[in-house]
N, C-alpha and C. Protein backbone atom coordinates (compact mmCIF):
# COMPACT_ATOMS: atom_id res chain seq x y z
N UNK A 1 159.82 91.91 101.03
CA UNK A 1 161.11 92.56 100.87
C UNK A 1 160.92 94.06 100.71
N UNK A 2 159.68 94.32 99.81
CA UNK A 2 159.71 95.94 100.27
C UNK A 2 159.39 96.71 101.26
N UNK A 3 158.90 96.09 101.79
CA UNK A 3 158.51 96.71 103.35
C UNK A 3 159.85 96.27 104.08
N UNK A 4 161.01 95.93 104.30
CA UNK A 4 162.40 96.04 104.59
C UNK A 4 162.93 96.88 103.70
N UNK A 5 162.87 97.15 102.26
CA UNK A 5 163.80 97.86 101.62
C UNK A 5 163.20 98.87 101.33
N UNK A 6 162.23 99.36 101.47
CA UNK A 6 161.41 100.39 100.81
C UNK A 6 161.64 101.88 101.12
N UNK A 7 161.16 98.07 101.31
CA UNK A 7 160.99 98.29 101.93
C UNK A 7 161.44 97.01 101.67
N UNK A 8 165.28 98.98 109.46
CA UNK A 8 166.27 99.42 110.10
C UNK A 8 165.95 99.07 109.14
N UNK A 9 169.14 113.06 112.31
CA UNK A 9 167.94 112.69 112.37
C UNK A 9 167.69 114.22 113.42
N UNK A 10 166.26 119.34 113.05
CA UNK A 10 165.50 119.53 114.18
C UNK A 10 166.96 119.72 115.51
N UNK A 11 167.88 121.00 114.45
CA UNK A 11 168.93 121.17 115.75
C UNK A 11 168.45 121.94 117.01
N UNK A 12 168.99 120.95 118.16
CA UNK A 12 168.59 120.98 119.34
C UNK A 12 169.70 121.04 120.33
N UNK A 13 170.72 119.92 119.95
CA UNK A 13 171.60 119.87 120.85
C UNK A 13 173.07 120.63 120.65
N UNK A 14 173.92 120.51 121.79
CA UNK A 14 175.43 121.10 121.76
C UNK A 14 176.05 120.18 120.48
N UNK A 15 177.11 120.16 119.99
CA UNK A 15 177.82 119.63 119.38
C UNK A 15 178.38 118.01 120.16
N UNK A 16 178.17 118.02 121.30
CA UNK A 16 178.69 116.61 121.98
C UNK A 16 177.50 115.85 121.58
N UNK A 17 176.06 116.29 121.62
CA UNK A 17 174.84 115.79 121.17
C UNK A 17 175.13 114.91 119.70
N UNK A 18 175.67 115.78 118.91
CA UNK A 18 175.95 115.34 117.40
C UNK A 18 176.70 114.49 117.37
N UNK A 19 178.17 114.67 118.27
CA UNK A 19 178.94 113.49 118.19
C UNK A 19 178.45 112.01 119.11
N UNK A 20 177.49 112.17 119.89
CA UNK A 20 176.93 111.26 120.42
C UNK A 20 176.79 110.04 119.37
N UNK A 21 175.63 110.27 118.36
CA UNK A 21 175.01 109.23 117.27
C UNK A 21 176.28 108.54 116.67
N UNK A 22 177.62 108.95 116.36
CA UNK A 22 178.38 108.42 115.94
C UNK A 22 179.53 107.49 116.87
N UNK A 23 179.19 107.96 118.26
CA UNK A 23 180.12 107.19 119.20
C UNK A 23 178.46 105.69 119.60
N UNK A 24 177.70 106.27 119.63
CA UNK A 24 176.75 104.82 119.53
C UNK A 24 176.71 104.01 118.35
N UNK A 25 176.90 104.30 116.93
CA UNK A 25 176.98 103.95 115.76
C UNK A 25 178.41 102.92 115.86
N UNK A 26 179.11 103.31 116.36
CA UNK A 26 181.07 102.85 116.21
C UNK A 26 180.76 101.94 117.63
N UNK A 27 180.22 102.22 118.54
CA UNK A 27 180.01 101.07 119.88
C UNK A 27 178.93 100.09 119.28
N UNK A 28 177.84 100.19 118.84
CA UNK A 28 177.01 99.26 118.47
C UNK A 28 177.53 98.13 117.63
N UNK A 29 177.98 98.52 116.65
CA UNK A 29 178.93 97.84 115.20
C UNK A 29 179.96 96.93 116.24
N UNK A 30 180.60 97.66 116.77
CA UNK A 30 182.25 97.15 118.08
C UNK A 30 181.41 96.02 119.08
N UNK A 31 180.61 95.97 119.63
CA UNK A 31 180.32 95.85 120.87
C UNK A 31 179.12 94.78 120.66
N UNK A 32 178.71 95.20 119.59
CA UNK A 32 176.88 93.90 119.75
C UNK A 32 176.69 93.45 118.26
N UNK A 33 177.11 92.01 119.20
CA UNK A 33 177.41 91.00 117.83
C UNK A 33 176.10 90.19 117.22
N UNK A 34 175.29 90.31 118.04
CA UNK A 34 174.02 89.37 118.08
C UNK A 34 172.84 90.23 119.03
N UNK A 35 171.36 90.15 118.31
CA UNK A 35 170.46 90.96 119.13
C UNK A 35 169.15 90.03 118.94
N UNK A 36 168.37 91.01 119.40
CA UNK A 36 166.88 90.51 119.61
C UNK A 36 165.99 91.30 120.38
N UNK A 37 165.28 91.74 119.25
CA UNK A 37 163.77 93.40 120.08
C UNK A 37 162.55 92.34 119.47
N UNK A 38 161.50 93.00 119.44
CA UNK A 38 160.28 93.36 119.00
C UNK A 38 160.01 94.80 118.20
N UNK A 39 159.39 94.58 117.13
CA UNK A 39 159.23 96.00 116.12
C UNK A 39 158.30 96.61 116.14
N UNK A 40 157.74 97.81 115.77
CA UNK A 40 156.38 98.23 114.76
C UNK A 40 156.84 99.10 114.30
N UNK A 41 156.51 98.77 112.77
CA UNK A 41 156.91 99.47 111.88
C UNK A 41 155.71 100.17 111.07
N UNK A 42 155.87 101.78 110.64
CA UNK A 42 154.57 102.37 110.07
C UNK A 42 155.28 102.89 108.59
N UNK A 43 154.76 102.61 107.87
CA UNK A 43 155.64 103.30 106.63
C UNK A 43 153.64 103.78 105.64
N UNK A 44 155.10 104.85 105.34
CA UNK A 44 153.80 106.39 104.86
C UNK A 44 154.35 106.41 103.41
N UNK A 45 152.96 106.30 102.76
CA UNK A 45 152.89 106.36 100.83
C UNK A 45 153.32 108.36 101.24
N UNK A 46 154.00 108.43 100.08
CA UNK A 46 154.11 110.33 100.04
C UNK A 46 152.90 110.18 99.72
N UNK A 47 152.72 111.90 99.55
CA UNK A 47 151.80 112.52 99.56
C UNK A 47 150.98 112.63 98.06
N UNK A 48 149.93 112.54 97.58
CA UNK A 48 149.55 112.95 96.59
C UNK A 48 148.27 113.59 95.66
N UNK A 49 148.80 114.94 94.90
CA UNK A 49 147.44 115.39 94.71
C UNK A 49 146.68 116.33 96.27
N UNK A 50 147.96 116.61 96.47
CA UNK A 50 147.70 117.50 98.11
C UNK A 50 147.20 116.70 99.06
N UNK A 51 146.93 115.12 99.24
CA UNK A 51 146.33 114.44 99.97
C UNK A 51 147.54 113.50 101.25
N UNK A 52 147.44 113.73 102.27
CA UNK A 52 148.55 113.24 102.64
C UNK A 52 148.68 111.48 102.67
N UNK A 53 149.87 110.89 102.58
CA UNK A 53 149.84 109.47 102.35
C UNK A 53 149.43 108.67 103.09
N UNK A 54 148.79 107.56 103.13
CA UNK A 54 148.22 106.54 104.13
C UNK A 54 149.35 106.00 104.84
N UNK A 55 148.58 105.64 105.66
CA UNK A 55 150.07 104.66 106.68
C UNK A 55 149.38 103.67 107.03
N UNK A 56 150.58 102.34 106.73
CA UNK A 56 150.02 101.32 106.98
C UNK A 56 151.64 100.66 108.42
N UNK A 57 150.90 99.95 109.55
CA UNK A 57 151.37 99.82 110.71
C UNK A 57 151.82 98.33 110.24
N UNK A 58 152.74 97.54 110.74
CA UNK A 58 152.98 96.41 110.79
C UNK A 58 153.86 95.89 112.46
N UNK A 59 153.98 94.63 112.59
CA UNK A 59 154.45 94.13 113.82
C UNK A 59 155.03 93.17 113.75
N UNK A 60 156.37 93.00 114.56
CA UNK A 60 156.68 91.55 114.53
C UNK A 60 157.96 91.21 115.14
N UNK A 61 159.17 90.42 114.98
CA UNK A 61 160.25 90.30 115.73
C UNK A 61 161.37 90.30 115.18
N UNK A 62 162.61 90.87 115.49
CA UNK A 62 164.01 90.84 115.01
C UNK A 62 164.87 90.61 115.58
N UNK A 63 165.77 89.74 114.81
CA UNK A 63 167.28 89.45 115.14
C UNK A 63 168.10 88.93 114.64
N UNK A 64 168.93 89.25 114.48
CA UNK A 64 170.68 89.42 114.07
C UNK A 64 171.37 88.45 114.99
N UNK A 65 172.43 88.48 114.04
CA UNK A 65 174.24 87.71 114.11
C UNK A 65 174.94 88.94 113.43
N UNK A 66 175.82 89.34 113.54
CA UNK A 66 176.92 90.17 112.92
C UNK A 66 178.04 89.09 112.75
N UNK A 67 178.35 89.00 111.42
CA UNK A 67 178.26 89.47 110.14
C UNK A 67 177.12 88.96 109.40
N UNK A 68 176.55 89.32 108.79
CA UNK A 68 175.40 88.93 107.48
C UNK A 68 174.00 88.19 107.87
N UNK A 69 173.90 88.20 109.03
CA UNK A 69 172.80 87.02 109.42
C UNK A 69 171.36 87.73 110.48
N UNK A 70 170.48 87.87 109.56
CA UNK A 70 169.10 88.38 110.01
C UNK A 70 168.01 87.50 110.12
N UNK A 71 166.95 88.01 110.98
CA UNK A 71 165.90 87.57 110.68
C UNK A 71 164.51 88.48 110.90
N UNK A 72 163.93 88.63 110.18
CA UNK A 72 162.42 89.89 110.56
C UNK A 72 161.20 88.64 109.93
N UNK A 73 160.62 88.84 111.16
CA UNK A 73 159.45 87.69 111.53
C UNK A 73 158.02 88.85 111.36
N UNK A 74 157.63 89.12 110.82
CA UNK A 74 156.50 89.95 110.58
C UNK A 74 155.28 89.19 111.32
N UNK A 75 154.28 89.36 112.20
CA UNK A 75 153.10 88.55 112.87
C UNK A 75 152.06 89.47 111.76
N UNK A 76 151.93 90.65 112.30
CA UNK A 76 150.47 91.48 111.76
C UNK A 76 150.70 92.32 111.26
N UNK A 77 150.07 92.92 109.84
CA UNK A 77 148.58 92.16 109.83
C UNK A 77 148.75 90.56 109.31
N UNK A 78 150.03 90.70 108.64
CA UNK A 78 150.23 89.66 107.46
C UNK A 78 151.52 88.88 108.18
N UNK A 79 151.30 87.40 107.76
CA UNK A 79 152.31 86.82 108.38
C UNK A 79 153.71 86.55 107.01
N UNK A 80 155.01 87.37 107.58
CA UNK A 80 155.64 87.52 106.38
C UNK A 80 157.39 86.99 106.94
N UNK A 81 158.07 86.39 106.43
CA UNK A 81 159.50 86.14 106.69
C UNK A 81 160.62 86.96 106.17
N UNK A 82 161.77 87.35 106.34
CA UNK A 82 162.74 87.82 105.64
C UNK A 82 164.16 87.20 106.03
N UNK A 83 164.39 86.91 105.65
CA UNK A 83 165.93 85.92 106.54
C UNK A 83 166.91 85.73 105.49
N UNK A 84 168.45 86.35 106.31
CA UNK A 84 169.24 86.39 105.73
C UNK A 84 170.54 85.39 106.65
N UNK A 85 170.69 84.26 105.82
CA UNK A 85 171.72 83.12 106.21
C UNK A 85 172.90 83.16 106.12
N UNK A 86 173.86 84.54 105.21
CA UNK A 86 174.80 84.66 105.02
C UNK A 86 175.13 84.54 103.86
N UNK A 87 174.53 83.90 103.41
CA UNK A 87 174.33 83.74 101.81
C UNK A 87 173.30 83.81 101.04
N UNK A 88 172.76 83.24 101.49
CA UNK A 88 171.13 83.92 100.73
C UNK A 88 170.34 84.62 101.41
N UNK A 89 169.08 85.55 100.98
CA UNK A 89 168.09 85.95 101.26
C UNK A 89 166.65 85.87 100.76
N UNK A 90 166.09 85.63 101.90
CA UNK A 90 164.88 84.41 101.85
C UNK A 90 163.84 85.16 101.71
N UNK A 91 162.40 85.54 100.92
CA UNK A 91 161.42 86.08 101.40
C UNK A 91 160.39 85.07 101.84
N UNK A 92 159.45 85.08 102.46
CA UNK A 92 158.43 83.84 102.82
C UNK A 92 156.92 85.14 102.87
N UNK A 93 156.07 84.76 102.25
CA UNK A 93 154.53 85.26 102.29
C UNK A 93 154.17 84.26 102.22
N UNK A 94 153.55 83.84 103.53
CA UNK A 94 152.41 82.85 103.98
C UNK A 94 150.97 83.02 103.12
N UNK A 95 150.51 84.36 103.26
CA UNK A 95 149.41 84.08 102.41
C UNK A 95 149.49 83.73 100.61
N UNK A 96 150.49 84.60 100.01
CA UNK A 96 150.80 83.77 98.72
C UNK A 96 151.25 82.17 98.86
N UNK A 97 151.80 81.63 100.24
CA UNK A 97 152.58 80.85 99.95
C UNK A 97 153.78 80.57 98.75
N UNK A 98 154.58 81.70 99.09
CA UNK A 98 155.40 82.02 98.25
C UNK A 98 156.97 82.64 98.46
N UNK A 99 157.88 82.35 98.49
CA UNK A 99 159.37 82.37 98.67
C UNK A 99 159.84 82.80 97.49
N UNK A 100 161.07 83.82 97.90
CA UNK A 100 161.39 84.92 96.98
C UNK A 100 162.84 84.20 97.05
N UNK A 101 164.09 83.80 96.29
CA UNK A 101 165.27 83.57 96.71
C UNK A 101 166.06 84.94 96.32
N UNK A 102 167.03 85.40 96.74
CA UNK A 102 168.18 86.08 96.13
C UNK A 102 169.66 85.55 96.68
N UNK A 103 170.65 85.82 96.11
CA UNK A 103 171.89 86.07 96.88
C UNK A 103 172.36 87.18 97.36
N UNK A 104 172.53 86.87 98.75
CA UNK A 104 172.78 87.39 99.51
C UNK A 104 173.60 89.17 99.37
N UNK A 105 174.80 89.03 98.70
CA UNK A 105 175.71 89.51 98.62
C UNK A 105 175.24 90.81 97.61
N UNK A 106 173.92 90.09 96.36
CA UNK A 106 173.71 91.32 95.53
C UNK A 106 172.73 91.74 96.49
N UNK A 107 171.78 91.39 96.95
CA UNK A 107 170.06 92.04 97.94
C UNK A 107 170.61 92.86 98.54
N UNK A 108 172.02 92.96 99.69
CA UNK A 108 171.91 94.05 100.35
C UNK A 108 172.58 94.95 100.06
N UNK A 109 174.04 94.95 100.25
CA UNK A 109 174.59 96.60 99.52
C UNK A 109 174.35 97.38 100.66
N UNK A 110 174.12 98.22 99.85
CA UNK A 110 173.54 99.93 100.74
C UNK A 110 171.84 99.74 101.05
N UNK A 111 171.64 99.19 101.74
CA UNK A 111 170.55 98.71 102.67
C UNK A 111 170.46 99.36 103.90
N UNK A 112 169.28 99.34 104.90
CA UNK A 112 169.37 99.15 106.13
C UNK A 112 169.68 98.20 106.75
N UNK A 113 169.30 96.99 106.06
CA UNK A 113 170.00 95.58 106.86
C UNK A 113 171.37 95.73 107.51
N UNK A 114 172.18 96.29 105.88
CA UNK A 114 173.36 95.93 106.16
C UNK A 114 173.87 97.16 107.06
N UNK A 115 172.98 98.44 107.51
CA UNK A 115 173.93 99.08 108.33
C UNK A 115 173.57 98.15 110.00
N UNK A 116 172.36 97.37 110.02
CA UNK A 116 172.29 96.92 110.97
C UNK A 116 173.41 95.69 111.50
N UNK A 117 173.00 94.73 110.37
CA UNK A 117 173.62 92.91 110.38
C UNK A 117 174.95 93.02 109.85
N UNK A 118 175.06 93.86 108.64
CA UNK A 118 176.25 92.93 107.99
C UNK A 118 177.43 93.60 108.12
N UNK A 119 177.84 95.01 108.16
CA UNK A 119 179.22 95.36 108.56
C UNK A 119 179.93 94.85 110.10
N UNK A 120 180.70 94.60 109.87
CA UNK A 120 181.61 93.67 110.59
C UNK A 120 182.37 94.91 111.41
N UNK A 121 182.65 96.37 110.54
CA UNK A 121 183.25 97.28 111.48
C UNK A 121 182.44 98.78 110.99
N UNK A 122 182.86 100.18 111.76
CA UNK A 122 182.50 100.94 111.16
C UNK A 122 183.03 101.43 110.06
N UNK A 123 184.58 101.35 109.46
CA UNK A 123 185.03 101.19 108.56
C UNK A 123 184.48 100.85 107.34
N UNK A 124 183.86 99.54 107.35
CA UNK A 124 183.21 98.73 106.49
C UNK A 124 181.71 99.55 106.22
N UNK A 125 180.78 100.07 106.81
CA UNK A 125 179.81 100.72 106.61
C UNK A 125 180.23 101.85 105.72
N UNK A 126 181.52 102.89 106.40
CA UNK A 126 181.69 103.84 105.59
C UNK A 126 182.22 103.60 104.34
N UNK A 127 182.56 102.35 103.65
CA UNK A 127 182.47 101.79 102.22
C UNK A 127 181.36 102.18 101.87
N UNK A 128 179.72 101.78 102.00
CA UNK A 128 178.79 101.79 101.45
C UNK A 128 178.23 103.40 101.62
N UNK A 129 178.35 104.36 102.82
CA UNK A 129 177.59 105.02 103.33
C UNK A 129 178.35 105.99 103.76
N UNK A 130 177.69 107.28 103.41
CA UNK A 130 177.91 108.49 103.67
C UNK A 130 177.77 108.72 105.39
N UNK A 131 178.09 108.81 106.49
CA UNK A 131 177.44 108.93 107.60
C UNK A 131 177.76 110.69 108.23
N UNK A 132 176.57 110.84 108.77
CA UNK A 132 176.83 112.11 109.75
C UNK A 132 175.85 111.99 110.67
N UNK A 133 176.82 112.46 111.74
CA UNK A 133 176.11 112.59 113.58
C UNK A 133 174.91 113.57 113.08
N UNK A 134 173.67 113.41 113.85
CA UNK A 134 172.22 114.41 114.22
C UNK A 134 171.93 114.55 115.51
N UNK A 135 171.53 115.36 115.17
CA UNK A 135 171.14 116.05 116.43
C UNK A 135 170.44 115.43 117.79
N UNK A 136 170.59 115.33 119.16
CA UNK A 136 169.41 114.47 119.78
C UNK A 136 168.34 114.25 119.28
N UNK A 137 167.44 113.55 119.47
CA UNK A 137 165.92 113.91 119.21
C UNK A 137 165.22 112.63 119.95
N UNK A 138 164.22 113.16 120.74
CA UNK A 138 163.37 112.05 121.22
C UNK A 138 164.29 111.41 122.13
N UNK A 139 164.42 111.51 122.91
CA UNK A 139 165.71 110.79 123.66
C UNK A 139 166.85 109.84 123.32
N UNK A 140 166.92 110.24 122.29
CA UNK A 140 167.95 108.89 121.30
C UNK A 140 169.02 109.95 120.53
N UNK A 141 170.29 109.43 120.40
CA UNK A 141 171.23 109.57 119.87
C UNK A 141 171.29 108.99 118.31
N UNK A 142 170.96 110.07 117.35
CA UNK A 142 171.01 109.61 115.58
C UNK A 142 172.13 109.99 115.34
N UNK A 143 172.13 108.88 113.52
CA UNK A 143 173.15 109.02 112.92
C UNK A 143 172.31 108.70 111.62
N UNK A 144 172.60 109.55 110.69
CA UNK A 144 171.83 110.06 108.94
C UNK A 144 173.05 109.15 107.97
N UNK A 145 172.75 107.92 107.27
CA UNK A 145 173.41 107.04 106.34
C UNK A 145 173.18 107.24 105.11
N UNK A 146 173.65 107.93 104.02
CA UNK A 146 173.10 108.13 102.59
C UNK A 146 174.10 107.08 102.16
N UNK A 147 173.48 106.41 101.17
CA UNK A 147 174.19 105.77 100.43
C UNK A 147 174.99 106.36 99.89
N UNK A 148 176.29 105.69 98.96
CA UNK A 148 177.35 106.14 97.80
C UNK A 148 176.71 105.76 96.68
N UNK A 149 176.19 104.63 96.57
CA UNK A 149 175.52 104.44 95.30
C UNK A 149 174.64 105.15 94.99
N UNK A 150 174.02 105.58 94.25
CA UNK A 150 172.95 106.33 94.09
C UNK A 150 172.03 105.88 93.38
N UNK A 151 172.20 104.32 92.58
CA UNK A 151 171.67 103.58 91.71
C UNK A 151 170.33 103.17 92.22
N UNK A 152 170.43 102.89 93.76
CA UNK A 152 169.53 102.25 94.29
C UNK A 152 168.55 102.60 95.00
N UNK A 153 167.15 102.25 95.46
CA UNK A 153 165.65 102.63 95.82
C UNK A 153 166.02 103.72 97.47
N UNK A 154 167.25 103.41 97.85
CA UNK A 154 167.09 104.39 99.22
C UNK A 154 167.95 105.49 99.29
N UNK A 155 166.97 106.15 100.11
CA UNK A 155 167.61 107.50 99.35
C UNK A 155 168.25 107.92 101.18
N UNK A 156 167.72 107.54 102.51
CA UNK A 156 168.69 107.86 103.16
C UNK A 156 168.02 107.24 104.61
N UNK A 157 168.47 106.86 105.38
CA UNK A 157 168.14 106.20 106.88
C UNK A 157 168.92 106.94 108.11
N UNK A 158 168.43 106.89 109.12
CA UNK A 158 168.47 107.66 110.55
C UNK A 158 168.19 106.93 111.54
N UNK A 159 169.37 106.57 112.10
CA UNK A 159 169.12 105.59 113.03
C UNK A 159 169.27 106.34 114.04
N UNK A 160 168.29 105.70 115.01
CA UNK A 160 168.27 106.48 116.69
C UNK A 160 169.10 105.45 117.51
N UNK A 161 169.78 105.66 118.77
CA UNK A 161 170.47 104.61 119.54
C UNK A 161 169.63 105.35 120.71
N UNK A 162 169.92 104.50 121.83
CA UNK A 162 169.92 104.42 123.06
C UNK A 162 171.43 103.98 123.77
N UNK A 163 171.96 104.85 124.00
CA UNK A 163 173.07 103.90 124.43
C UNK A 163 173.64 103.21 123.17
N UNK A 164 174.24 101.99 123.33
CA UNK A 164 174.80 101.28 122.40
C UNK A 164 173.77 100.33 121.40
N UNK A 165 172.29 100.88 122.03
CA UNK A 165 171.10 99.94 121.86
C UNK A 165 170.32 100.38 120.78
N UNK A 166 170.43 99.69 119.71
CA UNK A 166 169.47 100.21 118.60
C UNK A 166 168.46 100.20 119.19
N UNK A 167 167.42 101.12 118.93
CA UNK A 167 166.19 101.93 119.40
C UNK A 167 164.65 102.20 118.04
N UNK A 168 165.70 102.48 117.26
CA UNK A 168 164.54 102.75 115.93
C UNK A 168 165.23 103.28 114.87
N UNK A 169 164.61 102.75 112.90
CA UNK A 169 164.73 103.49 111.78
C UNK A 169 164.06 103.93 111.05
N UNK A 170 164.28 105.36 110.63
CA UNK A 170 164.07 106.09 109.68
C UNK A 170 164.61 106.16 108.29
N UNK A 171 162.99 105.35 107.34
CA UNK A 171 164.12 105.03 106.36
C UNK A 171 163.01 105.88 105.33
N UNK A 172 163.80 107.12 104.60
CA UNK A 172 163.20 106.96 103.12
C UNK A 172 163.81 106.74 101.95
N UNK A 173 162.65 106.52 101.62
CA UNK A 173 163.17 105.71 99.76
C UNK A 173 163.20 106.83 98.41
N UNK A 174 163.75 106.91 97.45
CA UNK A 174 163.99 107.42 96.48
C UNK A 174 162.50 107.71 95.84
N UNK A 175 161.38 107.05 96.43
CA UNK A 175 159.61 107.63 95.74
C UNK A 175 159.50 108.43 96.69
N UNK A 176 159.93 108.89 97.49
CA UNK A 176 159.17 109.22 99.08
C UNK A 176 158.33 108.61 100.12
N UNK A 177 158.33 107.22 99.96
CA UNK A 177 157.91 106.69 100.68
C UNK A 177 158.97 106.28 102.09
N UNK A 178 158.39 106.70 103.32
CA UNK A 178 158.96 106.65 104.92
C UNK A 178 158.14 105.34 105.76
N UNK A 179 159.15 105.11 105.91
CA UNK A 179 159.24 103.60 106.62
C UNK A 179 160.03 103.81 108.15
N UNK A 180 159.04 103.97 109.16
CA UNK A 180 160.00 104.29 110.43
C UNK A 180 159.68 102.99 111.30
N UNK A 181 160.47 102.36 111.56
CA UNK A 181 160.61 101.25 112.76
C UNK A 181 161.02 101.25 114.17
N UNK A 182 160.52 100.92 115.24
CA UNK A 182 160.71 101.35 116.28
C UNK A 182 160.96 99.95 116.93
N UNK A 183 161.96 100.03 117.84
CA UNK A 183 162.31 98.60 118.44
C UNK A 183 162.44 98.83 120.08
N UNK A 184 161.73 97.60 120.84
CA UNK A 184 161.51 97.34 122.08
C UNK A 184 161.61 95.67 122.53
N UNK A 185 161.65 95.65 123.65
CA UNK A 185 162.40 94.76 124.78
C UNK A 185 163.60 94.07 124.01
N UNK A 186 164.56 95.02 124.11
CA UNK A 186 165.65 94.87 122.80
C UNK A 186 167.00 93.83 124.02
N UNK A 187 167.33 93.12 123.39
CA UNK A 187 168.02 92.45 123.59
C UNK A 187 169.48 92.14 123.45
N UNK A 188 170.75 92.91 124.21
CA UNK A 188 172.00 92.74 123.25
C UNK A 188 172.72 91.56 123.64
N UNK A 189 172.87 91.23 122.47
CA UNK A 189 174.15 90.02 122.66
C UNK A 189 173.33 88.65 123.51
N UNK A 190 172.52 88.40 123.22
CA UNK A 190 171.51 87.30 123.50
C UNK A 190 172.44 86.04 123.05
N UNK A 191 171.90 84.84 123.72
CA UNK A 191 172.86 84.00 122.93
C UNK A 191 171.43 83.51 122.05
N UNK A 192 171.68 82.88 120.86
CA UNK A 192 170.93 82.60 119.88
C UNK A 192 170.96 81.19 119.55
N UNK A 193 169.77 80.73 119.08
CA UNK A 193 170.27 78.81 118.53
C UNK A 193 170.59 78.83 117.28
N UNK A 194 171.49 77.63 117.14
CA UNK A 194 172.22 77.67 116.22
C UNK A 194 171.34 77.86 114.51
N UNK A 195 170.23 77.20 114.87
CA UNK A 195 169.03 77.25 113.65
C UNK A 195 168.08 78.38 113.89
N UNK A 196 168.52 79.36 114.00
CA UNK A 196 167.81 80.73 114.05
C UNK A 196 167.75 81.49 112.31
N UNK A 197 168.35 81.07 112.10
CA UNK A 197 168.60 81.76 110.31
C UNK A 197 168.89 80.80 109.61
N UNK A 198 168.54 79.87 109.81
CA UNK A 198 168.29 78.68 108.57
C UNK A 198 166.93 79.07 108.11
N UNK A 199 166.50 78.72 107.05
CA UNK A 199 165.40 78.87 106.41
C UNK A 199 164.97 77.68 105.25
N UNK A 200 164.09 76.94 105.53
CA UNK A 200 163.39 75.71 104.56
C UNK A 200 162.19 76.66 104.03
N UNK A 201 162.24 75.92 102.40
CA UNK A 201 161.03 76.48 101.67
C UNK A 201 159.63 75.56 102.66
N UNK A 202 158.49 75.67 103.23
CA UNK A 202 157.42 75.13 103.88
C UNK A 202 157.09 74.47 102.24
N UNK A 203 156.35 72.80 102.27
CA UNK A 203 156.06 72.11 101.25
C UNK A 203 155.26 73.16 101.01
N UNK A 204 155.03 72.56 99.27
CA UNK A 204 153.93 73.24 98.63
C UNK A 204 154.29 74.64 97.98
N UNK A 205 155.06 75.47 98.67
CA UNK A 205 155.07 77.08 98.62
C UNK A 205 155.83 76.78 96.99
N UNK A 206 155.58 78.20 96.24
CA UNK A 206 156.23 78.22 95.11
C UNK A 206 158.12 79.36 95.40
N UNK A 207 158.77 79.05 95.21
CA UNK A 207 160.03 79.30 95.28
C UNK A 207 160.52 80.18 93.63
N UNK A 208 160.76 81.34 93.90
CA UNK A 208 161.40 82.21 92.90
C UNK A 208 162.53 82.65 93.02
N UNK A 209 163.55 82.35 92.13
CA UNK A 209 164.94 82.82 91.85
C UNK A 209 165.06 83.82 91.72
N UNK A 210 165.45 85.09 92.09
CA UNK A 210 165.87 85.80 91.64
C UNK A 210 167.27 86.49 91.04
């Protein structure tokens, strides 16, 4: 879970550039109800003692239902689950053999999940989230999400689009730790099976309430 929450933007362009990230932000939310990419995600310890932070790379697969329903399949290095059913949220570490439970409704909030999976409109995001258009960059159209709460571990995310096509996030956290995810052979509006976000504890594993 911290490597999701921890642990889904250099002016360059005209002003249509800026309003770009927010007309992909309001089409993405409108338009793509259900997805499916491939990730790699690198997230960087800050810096410390003048030494710059390590980065550690991870890999694996994602996909969504809009409203509330995720899944991030982690392969490497570590084989790790995160799945969100609509109501609960699941962690799975294969090598602990170990499952994290929460409900749903408190885990995300002002998340990246939820600017991805769970708002239903853009309306509904701007409940949780501060948003403003950025600048092009890298061939992608951003949009910068600060939370309203301020209670909580993230301190602000940058999502890049392609088109209507989530592309990649920039997320840092309230330690300074940056978590950027990059998404490929992205998939919109896939049809999905119906047991895609169900989640069984695997025998044996130990199961924690949270």
């Amino acid at each position: 879970m911290k490597k999701l929450f921890a642990a889904m933007v250099v002016l360059a362009g005209a002003s249509a550039s800026w309003a770009g990230g927010m007309e992909s932000l309001e089409g993405f939310v409108k338009t793509v109800k259900t997805g499916r990419a491939d990730f790699t995600q690198t997230v960087t310890a800050p810096p410390r003692d003048g030494q710059p932070g390590r980065a550690k790379t991870s890999t694996g697969t994602f996909e969504f239902q809009r409203p509330g329903k995720f899944k991030f399949d982690y392969k490497k290095p570590f084989a790790q689950s995160i799945v969100a059913d609509g109501k609960t949220l699941w962690l799975y570490d294969a090598d602990l053999n170990q499952v994290t439970q929460r409900a749903q409704a408190q885990a995300l909030g002002s998340t990246p999940a939820a600017l991805i999976a769970a708002a239903p409109d853009l309306r509904a995001l701007q409940a949780d989230f501060a948003l403003d258009a950025a600048p092009e960059r890298d061939g992608l159209q951003w949009v910068k999400a600060t939370p309203k709460n301020k209670d909580g571990h993230l301190q602000s995310v940058q999502i890049g689009f392609q088109g209507d096509a989530l592309a990649a996030l920039e997320i840092l956290d309230s330690f300074g730790q940056r978590s950027v995810l990059n998404f490929s052979k992205v998939e919109v509006n896939p049809s999905l099976a119906a047991g895609t976000f169900s989640f069984k504890a695997p025998a044996g594993a130990d199961v924690l309430k949270q």
